[in-house]
C-alpha atoms as a PDB file:
ATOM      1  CA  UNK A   1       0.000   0.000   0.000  1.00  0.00           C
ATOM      2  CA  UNK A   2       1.138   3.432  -0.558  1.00  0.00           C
ATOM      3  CA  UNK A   3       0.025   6.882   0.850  1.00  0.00           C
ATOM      4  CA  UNK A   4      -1.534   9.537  -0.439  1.00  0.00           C
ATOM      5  CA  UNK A   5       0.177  11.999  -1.936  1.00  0.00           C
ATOM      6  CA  UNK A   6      -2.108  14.928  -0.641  1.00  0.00           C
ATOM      7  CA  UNK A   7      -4.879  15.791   1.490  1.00  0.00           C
ATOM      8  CA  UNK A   8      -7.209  15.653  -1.408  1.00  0.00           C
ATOM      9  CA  UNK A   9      -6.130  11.992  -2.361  1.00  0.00           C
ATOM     10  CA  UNK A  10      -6.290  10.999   1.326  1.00  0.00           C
ATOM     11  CA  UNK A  11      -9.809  12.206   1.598  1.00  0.00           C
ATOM     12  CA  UNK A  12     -10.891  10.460  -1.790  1.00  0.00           C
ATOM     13  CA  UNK A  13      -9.969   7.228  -0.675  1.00  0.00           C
ATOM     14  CA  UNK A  14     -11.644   7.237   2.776  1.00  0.00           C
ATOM     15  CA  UNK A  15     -14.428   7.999   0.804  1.00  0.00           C
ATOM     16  CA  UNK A  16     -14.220   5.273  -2.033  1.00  0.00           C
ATOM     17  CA  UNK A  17     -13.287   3.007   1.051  1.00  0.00           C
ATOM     18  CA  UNK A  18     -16.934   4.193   3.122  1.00  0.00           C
ATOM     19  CA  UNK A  19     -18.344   3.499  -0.429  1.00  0.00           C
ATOM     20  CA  UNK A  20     -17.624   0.568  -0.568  1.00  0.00           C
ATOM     21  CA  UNK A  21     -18.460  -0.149   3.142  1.00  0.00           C
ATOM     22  CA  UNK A  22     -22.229   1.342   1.950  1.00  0.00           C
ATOM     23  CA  UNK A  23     -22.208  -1.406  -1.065  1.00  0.00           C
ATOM     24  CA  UNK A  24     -21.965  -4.476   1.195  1.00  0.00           C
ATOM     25  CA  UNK A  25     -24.501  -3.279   3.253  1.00  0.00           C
ATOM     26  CA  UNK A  26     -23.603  -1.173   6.212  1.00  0.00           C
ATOM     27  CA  UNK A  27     -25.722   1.765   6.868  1.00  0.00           C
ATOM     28  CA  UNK A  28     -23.839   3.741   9.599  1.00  0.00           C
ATOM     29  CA  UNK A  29     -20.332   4.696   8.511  1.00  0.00           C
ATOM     30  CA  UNK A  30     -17.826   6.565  11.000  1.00  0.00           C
ATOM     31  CA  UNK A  31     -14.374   7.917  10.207  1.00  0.00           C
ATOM     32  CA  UNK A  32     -11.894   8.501  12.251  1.00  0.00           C
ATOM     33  CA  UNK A  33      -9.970  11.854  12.113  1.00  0.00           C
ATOM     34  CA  UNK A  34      -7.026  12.217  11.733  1.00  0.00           C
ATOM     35  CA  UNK A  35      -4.773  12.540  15.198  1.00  0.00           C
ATOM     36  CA  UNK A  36      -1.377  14.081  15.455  1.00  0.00           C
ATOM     37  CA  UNK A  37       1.844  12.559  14.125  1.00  0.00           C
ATOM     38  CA  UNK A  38       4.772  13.629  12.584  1.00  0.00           C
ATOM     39  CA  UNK A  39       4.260  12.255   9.206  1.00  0.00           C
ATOM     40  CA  UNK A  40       1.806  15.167   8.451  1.00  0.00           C
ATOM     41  CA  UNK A  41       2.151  19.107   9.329  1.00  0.00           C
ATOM     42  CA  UNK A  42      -0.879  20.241  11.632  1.00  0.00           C
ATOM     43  CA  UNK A  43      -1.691  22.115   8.707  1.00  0.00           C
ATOM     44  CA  UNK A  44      -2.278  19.307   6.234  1.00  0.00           C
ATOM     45  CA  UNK A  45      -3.833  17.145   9.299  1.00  0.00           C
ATOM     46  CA  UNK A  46      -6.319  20.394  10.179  1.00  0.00           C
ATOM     47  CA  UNK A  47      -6.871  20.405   6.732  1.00  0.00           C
ATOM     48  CA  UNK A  48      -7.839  16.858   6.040  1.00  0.00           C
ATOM     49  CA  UNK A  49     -10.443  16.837   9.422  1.00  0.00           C
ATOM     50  CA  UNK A  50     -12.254  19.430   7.935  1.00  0.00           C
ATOM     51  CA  UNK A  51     -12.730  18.311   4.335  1.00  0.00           C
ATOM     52  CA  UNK A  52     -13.543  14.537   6.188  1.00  0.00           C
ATOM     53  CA  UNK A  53     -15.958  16.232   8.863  1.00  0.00           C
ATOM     54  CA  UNK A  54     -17.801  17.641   5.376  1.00  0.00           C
ATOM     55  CA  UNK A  55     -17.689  14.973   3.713  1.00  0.00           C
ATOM     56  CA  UNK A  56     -19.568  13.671   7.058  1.00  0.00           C
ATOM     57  CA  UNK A  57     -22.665  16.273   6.225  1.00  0.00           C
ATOM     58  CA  UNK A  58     -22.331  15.856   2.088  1.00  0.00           C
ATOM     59  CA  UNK A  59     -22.710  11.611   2.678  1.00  0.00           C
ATOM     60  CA  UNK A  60     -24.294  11.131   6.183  1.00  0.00           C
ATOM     61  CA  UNK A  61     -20.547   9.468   7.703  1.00  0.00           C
ATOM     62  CA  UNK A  62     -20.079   9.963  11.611  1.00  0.00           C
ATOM     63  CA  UNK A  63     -16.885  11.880  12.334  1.00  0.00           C
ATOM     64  CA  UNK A  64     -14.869  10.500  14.682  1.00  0.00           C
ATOM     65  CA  UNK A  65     -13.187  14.129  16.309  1.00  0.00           C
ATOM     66  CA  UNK A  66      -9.500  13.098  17.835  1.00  0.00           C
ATOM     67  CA  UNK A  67      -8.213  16.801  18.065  1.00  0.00           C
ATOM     68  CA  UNK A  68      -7.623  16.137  21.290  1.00  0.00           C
ATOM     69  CA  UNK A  69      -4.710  13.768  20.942  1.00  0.00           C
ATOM     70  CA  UNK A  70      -1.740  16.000  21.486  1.00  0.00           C
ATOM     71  CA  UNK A  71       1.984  15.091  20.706  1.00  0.00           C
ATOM     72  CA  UNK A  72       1.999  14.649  24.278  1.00  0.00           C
ATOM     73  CA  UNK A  73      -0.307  11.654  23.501  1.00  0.00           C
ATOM     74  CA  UNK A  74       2.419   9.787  21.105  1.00  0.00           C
ATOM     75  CA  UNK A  75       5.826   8.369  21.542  1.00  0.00           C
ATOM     76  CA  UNK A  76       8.940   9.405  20.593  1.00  0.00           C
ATOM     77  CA  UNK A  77       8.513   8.273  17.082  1.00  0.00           C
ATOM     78  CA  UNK A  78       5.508  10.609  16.745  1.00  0.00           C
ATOM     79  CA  UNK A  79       3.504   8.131  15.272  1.00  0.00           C
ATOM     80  CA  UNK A  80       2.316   5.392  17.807  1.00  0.00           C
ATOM     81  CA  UNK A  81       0.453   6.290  20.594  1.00  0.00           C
ATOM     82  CA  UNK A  82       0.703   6.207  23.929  1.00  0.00           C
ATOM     83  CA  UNK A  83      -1.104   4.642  26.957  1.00  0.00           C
ATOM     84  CA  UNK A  84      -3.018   8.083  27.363  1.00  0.00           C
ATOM     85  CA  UNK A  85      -3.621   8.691  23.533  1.00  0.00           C
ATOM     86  CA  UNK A  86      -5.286   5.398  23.180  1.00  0.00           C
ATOM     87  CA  UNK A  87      -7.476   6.300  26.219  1.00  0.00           C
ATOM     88  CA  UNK A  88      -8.402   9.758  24.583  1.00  0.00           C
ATOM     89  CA  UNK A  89      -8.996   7.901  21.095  1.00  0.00           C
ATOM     90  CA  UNK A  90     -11.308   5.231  23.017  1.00  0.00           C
ATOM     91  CA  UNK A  91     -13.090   7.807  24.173  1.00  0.00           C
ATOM     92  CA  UNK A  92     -13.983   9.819  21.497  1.00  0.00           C
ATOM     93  CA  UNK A  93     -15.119   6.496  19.859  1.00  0.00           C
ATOM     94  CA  UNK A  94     -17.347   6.106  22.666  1.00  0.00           C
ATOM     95  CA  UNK A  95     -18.617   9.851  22.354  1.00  0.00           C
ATOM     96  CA  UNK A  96     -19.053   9.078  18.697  1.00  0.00           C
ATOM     97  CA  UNK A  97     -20.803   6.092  19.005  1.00  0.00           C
ATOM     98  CA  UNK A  98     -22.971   7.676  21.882  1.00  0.00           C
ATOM     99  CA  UNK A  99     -24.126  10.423  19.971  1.00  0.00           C
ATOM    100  CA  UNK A 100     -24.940   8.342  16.839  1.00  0.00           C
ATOM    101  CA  UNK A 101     -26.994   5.665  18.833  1.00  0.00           C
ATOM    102  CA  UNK A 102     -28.640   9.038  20.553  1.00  0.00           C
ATOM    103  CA  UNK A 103     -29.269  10.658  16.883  1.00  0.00           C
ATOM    104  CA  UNK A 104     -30.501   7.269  15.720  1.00  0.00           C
ATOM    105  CA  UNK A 105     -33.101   6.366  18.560  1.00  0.00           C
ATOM    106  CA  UNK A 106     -34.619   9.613  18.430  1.00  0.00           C
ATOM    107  CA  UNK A 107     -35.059  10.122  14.786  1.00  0.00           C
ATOM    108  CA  UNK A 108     -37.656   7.601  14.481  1.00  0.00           C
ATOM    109  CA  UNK A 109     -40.991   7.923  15.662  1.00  0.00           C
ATOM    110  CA  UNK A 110     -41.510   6.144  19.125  1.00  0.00           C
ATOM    111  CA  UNK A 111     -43.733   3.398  16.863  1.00  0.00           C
ATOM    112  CA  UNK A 112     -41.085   2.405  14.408  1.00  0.00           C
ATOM    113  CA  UNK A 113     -38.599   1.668  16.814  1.00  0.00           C
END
């Protein structure tokens, strides 16, 4: 596998990959954000959140926010995280997933669900 060359490549594959998620059947998509690393500047990173958190409105996708994972939150390689940056990422899963199942249960009518 290689890696995208830009921001715009990266965010055109996460979508053909929740495409393709959507063509074997799975409704509810969620992408993860991107957290900090050294790999990417904050720029590119801030960058690639917010054309992935609209894609999120544009194609109904849940966001998965990890802004909060600070270099503090990686090791020394500035890649891998850390015992406290996989805490922070577990939790905004949970968040995410909390406020999707919240979304879903009360867009229905209390009869259809």
């Amino acid at each position: 596998n290689k890696s995208p060359k830009n921001v715009d490549e990266l965010v055109y594959n996460l979508d053909l990959m929740a495409k393709k998620c959507k063509s074997y059947g799975v409704t509810n998509v969620l992408i993860s954000g991107i957290a900090i690393n050294n790999r990417l500047s904050n720029t590119k990173i801030n960058e690639a959140n917010q054309k992935i958190a609209n894609m999120r409105n544009e194609k109904l996708y849940t966001f998965i926010d990890n802004s909060n994972i600070g270099y503090n939150n990686v090791f020394e390689d500035g890649l891998h995280l850390e015992v406290s940056g996989k805490r922070l990422l577990a939790i905004n899963f949970i968040i995410s997933l909390n406020n999707f199942l919240y979304y879903f249960q009360n867009s229905f009518p209390p009869e259809a669900q």
